[in-house]
Protein backbone atom coordinates (compact mmCIF):
# COMPACT_ATOMS: atom_id res chain seq x y z
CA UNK A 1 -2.86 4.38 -27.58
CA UNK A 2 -6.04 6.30 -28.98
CA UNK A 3 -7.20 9.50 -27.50
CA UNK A 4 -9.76 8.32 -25.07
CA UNK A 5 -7.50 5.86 -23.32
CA UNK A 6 -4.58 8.10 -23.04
CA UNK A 7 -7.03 10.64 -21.83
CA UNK A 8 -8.10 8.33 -19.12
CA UNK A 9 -4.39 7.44 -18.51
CA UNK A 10 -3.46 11.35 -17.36
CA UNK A 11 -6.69 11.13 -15.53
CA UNK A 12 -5.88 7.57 -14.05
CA UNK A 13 -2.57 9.09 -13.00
CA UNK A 14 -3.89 12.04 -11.38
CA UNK A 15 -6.19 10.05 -9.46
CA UNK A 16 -3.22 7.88 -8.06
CA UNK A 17 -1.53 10.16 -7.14
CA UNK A 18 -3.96 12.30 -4.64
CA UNK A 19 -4.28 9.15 -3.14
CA UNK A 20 -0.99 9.92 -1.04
CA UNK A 21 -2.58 13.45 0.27
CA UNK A 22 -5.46 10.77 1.60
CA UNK A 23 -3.12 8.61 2.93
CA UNK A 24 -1.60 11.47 4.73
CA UNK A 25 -5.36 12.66 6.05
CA UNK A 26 -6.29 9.50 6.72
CA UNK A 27 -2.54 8.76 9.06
CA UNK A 28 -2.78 12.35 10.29
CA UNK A 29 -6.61 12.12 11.52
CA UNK A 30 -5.58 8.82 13.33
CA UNK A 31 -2.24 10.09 15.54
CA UNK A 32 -2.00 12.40 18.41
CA UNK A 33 -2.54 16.18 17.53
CA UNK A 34 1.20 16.72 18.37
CA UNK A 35 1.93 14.48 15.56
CA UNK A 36 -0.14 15.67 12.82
CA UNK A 37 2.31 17.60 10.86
CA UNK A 38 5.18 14.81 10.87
CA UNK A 39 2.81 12.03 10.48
CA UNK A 40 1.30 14.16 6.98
CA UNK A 41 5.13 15.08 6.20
CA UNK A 42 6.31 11.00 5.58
CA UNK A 43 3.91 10.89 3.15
CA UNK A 44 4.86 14.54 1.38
CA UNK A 45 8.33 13.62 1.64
CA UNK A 46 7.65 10.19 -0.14
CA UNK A 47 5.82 12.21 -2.46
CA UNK A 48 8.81 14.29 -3.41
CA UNK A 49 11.50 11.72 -3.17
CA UNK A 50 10.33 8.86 -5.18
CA UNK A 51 8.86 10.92 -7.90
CA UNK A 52 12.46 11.85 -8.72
CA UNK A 53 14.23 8.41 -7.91
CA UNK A 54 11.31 7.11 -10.58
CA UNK A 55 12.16 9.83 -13.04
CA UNK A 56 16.18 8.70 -12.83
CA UNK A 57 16.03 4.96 -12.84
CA UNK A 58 12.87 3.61 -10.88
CA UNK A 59 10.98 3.21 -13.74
CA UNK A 60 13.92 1.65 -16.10
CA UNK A 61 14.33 -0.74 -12.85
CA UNK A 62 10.44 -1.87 -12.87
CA UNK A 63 10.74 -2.71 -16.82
CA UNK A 64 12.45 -5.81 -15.40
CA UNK A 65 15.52 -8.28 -17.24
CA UNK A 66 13.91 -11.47 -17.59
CA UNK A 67 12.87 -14.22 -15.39
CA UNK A 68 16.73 -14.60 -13.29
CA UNK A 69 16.86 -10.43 -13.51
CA UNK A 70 17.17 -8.57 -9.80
CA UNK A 71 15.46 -5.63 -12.19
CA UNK A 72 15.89 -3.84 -15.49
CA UNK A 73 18.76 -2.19 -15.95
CA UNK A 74 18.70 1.66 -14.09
CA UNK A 75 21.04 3.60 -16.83
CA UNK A 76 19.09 2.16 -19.62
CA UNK A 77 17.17 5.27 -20.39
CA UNK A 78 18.31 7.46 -17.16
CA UNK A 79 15.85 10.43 -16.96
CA UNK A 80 13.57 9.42 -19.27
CA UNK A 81 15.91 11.24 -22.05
CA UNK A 82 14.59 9.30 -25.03
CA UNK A 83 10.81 8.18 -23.94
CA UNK A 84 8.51 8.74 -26.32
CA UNK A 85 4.48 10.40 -24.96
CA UNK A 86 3.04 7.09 -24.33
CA UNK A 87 6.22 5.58 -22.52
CA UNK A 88 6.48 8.73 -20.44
CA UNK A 89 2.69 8.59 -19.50
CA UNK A 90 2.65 5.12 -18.52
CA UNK A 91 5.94 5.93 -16.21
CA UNK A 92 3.79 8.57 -14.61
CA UNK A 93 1.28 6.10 -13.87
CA UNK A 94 3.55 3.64 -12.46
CA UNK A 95 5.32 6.35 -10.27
CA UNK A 96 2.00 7.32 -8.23
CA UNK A 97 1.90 3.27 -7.04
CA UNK A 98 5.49 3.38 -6.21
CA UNK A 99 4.98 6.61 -4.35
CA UNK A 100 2.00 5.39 -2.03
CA UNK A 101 3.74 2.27 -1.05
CA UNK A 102 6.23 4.09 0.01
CA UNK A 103 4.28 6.62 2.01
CA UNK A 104 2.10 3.69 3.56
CA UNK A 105 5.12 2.02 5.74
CA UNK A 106 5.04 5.26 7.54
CA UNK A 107 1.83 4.35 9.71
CA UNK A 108 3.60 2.38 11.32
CA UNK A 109 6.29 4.19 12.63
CA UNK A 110 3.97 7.17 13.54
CA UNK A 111 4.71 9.55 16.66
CA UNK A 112 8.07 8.33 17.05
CA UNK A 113 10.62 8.88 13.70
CA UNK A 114 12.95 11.10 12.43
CA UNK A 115 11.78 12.91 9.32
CA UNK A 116 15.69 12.99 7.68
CA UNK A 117 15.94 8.98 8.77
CA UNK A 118 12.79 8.44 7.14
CA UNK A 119 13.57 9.83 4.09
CA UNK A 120 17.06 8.10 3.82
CA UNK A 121 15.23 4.70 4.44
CA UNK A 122 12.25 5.89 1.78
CA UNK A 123 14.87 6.33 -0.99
CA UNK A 124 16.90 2.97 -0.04
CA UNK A 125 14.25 1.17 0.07
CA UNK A 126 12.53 2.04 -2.92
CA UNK A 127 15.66 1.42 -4.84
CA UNK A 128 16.23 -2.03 -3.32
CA UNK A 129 12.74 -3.04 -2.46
CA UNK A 130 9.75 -1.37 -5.05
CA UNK A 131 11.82 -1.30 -7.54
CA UNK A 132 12.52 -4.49 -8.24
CA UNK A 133 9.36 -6.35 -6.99
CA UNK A 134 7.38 -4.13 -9.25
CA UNK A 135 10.53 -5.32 -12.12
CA UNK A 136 9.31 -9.40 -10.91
CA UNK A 137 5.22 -8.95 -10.77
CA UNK A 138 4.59 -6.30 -13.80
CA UNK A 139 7.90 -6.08 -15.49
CA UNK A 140 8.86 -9.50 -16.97
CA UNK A 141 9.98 -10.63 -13.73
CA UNK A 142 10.01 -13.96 -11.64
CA UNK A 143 6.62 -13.87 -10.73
CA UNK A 144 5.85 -12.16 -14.04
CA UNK A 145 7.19 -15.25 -15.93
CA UNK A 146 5.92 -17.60 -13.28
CA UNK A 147 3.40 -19.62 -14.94
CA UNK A 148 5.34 -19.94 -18.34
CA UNK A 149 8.24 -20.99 -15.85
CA UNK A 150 6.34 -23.79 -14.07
CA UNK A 151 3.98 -25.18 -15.91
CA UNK A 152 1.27 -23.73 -12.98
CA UNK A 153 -0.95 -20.98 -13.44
CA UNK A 154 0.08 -17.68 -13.93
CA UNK A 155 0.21 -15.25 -10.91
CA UNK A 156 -2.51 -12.99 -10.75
CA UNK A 157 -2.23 -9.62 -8.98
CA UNK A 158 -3.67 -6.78 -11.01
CA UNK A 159 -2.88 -3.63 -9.45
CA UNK A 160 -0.73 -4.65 -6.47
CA UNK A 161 -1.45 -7.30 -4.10
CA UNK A 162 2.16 -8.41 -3.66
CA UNK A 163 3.60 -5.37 -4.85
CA UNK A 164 1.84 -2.32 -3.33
CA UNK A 165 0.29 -4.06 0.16
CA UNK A 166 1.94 -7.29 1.27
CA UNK A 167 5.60 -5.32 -0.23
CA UNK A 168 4.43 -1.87 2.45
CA UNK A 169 3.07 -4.13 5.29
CA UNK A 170 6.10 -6.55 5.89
CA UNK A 171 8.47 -3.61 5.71
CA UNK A 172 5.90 -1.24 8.32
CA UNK A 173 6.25 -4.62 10.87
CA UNK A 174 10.18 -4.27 10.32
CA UNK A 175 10.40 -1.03 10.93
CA UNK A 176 8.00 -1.05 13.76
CA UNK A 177 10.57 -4.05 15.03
CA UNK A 178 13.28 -1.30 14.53
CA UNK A 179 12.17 1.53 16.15
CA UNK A 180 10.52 0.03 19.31
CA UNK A 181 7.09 0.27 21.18
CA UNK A 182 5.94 3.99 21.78
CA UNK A 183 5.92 5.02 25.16
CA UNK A 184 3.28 3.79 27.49
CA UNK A 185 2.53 1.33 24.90
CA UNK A 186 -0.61 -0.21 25.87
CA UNK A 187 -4.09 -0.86 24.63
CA UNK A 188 -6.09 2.17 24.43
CA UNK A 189 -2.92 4.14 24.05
CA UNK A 190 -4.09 7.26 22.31
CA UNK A 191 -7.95 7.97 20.53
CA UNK A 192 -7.25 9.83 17.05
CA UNK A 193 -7.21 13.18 17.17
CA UNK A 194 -9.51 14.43 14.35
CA UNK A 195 -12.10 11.94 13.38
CA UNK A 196 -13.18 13.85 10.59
CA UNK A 197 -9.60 13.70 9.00
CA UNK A 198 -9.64 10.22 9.18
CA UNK A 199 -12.67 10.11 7.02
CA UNK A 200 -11.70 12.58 4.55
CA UNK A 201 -8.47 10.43 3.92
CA UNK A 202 -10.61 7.63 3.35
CA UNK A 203 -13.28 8.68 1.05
CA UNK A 204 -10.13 10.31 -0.73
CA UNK A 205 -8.70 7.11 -1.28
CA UNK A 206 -11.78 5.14 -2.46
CA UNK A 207 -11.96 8.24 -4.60
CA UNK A 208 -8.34 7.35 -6.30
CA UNK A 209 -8.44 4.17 -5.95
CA UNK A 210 -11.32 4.07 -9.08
CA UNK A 211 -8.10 4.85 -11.08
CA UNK A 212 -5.55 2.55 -9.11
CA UNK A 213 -7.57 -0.46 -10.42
CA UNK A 214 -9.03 0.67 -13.27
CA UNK A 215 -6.50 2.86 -14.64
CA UNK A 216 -3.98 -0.03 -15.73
CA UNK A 217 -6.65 -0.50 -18.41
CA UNK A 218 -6.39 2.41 -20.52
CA UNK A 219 -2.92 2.60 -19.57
CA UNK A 220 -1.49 -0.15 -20.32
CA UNK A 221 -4.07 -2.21 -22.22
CA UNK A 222 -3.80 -5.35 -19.84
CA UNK A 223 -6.71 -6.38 -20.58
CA UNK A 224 -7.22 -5.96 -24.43
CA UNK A 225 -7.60 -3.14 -26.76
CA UNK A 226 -11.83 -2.68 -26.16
CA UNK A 227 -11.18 -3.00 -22.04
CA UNK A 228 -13.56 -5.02 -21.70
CA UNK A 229 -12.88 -5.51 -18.21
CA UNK A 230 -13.25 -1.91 -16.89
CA UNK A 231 -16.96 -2.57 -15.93
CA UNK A 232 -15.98 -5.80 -13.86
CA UNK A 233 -12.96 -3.80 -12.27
CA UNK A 234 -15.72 -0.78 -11.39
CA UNK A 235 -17.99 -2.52 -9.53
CA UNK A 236 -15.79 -4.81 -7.65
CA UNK A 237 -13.82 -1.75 -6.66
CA UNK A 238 -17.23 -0.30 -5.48
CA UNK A 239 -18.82 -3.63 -3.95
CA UNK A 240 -15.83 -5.11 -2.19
CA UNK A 241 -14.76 -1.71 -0.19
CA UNK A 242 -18.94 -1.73 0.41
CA UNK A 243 -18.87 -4.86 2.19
CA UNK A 244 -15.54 -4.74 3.99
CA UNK A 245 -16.94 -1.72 5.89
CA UNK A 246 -20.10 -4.27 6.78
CA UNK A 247 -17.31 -7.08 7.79
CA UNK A 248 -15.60 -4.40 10.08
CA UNK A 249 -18.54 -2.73 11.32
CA UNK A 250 -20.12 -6.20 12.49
CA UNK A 251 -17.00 -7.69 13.79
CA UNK A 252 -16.73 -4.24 15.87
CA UNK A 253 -20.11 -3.86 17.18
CA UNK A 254 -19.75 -7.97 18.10
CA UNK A 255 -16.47 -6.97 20.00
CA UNK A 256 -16.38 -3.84 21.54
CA UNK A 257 -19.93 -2.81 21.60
CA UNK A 258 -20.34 -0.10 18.88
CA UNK A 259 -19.90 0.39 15.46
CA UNK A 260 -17.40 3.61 14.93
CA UNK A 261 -16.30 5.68 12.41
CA UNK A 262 -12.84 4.95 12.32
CA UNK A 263 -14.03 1.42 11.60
CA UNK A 264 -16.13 2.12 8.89
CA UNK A 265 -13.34 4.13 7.21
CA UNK A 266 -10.64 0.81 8.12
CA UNK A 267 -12.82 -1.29 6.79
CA UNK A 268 -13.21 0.58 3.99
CA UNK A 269 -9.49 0.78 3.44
CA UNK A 270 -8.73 -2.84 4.16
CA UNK A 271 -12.17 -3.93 1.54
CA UNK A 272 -9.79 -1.27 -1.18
CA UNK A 273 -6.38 -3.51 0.13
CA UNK A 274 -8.00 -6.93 -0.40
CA UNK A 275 -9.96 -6.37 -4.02
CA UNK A 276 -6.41 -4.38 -5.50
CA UNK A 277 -5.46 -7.75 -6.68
CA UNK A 278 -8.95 -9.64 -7.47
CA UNK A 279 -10.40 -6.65 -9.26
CA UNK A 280 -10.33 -8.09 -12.68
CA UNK A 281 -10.68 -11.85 -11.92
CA UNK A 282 -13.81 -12.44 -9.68
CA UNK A 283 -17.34 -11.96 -10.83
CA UNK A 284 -19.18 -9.71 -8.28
CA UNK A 285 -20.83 -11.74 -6.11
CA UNK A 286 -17.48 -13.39 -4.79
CA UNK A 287 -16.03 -9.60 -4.88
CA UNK A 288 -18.86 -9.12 -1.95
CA UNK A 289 -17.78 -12.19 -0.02
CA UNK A 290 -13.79 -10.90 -0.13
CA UNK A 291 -15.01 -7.59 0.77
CA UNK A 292 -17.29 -9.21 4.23
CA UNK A 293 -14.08 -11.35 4.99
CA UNK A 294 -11.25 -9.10 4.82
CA UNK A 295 -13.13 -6.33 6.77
CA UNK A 296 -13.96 -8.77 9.19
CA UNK A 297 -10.11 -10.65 9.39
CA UNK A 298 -8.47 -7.14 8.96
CA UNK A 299 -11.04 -5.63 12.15
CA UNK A 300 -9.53 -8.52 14.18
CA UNK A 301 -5.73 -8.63 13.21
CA UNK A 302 -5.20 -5.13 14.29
CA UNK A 303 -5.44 -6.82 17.85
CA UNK A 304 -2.51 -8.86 16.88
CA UNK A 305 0.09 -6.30 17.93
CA UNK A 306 -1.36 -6.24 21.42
CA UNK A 307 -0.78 -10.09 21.64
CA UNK A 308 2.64 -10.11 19.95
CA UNK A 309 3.88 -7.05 21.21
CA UNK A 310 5.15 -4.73 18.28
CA UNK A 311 3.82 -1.84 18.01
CA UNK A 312 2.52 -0.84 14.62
CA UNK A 313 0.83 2.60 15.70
CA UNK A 314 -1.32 2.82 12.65
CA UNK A 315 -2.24 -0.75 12.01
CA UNK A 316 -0.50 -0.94 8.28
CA UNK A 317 0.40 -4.55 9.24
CA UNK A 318 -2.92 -5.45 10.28
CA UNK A 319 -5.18 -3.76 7.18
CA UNK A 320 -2.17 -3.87 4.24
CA UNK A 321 -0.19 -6.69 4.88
CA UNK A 322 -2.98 -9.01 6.25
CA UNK A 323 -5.88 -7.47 3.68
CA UNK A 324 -3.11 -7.96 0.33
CA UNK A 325 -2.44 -11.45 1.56
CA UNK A 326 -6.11 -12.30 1.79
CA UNK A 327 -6.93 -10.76 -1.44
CA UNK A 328 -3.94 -12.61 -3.37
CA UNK A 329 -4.83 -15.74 -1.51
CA UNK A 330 -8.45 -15.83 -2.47
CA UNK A 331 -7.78 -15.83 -5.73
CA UNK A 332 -6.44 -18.68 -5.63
CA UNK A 333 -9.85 -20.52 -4.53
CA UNK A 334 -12.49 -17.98 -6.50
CA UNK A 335 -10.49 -16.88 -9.65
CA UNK A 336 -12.63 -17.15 -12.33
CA UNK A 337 -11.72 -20.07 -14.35
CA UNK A 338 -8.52 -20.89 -12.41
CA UNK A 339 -9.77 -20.88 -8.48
CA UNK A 340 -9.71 -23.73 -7.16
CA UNK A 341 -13.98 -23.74 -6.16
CA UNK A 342 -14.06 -22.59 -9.86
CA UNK A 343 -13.09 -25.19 -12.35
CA UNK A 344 -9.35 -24.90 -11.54
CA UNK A 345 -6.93 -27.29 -9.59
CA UNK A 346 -5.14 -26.23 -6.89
CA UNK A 347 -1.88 -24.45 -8.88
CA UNK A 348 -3.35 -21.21 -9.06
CA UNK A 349 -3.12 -21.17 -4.98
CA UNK A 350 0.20 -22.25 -4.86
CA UNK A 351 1.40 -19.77 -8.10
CA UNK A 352 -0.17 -17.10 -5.78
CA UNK A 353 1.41 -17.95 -2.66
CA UNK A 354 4.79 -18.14 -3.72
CA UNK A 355 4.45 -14.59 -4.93
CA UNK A 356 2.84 -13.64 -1.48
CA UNK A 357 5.57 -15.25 0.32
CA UNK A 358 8.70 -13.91 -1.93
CA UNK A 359 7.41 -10.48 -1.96
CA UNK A 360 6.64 -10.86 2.20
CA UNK A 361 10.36 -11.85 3.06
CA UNK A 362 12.22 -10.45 1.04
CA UNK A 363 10.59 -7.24 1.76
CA UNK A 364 10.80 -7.86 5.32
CA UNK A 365 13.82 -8.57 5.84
CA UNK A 366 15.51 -5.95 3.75
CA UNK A 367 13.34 -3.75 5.22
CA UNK A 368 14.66 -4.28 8.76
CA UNK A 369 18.41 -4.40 7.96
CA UNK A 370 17.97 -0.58 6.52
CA UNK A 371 16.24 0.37 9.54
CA UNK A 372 18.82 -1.56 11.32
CA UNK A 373 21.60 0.12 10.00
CA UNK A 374 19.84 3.89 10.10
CA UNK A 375 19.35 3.63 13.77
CA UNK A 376 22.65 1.92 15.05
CA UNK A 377 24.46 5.27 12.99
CA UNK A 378 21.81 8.01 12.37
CA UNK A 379 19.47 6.86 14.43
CA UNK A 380 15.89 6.69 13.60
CA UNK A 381 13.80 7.01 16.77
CA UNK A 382 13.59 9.98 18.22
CA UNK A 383 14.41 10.72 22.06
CA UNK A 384 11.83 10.25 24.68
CA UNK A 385 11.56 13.52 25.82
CA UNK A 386 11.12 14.42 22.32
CA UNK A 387 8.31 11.98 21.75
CA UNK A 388 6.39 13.48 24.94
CA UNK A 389 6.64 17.45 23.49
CA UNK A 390 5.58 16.11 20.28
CA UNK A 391 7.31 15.45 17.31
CA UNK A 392 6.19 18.35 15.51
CA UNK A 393 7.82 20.85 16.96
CA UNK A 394 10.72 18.98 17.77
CA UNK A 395 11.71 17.53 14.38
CA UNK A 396 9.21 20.17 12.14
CA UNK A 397 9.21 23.22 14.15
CA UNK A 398 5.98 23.62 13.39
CA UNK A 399 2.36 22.86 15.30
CA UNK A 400 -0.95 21.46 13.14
CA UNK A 401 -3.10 23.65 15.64
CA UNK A 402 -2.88 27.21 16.67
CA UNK A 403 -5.36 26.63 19.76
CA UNK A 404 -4.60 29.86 21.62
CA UNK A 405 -4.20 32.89 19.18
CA UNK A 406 -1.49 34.80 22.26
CA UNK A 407 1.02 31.96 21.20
């Protein structure tokens, strides 16, 4: 790696990783003001926890076995011991996406969870879950291998379609299966608390999202030694989180009667979802279109849990699961080359929804046995009467807001 690129690496890297403080803005500006302090904490504590499980074996578990492999082997090269500057870099890199998919789930379990629980089902399912799936789409994997396996085209999902978004959203609708509707559950349940929060956390993760695209290409080269795809992976990045906040905005103003500010920064968040996969293999004008659509789909599936009944406080199933399944999908009609609108047949659709799928249930459902488990012996809710004093005193001891200086 030459000294620009692994420049840009460290700077890629950092810019993953304040991603999670957004995440945690973004969450915290969006729950009650009782709940700011846990709501920030799941992602801090994700922060802390998978970093080290990464360091130990995460990262030897993402390198992947081979096509039949559940993941590389863990002990390989425990700790990092004998990594050489590059390796250890690139493992940096990858640890900041395994750290925000982890810290994502969380918005779905928001005003009503244990911190300790949370962290116990963090570290299990990272292990069991990111792990791997990052081992089958990046690491010589099933899905990795697909299209040499098959005969079909290969599956495309550039910075984590199946493996950031779809992987976070199934497992936020199993845990929000686990733990159970909020109290008063109800449309109109609670109005964020800090609007301004909510924005900050958003314009902070457009900000780091520049280097959760583009950063796999100094990184790791994907895309040949002169990147000659950063430019296409820049302005997509730019154009489709542009026109998902126009989708959302519309589809708002259509519905409810005004355009808001929390919908602007959703849509913006749902456009940055939906092009994480596309970013290197649509030209810019059907980077636009994604963006319109998915701000516009993801603005109306967060009224899904009303209908359905689960309550996913923070809408993680609605703008991750829904926006990583649109982007992954769409690629399989607008892929340069491959689409099927663009000179290609239909296998690119189906290569890329088997991934969607496999990564969806398995996720899912190993997701909601270790919530299971946690709350039939731990327990992972907390009690009512907690969740009406607030949950951060109760669990955190600690309040977001002084509000009356006597206290």
């Amino acid at each position: 790696m030459d000294s620009g690129n692994f420049a840009w690496s460290i700077t890629a890297t950092a810019l993953v990783l304040f991603m999670t403080p957004g995440v945690a803005f973004f969450y915290g500006g969006l729950v009650k003001a009782k709940s700011v302090v846990s709501m920030m904490m799941m992602s801090f504590g994700a922060l802390g926890l998978i970093s080290v499980l990464w360091i130990l074996y995460g990262f030897n578990m993402s390198l992947g076995g081979g096509t039949f492999a559940f993941s590389g082997n863990p002990f390989a090269d425990f700790g990092l011991a004998g990594a050489d500057s590059a390796t250890l870099v690139g493992a940096t890199f990858g640890a900041t996406f395994a750290i925000i998919t982890v810290a994502l789930i969380s918005g779905s379990i928001a005003d009503r969870a244990k911190f300790g629980a949370w962290m116990i089902f963090a570290g299990i399912w990272a292990t069991v879950v990111y792990f791997p799936v990052a081992a089958w789409v990046w690491g010589d994997g099933w899905i990795f291998n697909w299209g040499d396996n098959t005969g079909l085209p290969a599956v495309i999902d550039y910075a984590g379609g199946t493996a950031v978004h779809i992987n976070a959203g199934a497992a936020a609708l199993a845990l929000a299966l686990v733990l159970g509707k909020r109290i008063g559950f109800q449309k109109g349940i609670q109005k964020p608390h800090n609007v301004p929060l909510t924005l900050l956390g958003a314009s902070i993760l457009w900000f780091g999202w520049f280097g959760f695209n583009a950063g796999a290409e100094g990184t790791f080269g994907l895309l040949g030694p002169e990147n000659t795809g950063a430019g296409l992976i820049v302005v997509n990045t730019l154009g489709a989180t542009a026109a998902a906040i126009l989708g959302w905005l519309i589809v708002e103003k259509l519905k409810d009667g005004k355009a808001t500010s929390v919908g602007a920064a959703s849509g913006a968040v749902a456009g940055l979802v939906a092009i994480t996969p596309a970013c290197a293999n649509l030209t810019p004008g059907w980077a636009l279109l994604l963006g319109v659509i998915a701000g516009a789909v993801c603005a109306l599936a967060i009224e899904l849990k009303w209908k359905l009944g689960y309550d996913d406080s923070l809408d993680v199933v609605g703008i991750h699961m829904v926006g990583g399944i649109l982007g992954t999908l769409y690629l399989g009609f607008f892929a340069t080359g491959t689409g099927l609108f663009l000179g290609g047949g239909a296998g690119q659709l189906v290569s890329q929804t088997v991934a969607a799928l496999g990564v969806l249930l398995y996720s899912f459902i190993v997701a909601f046995i270790i919530g299971f488990v946690i709350e039939k012996t731990l327990g992972f809710r907390i009690k009512n009467e907690d969740e009406l004093a607030g949950v951060d005193t109760v669990v955190h001891g600690e309040e977001g807001y002084l509000l009356d200086e006597r206290v």
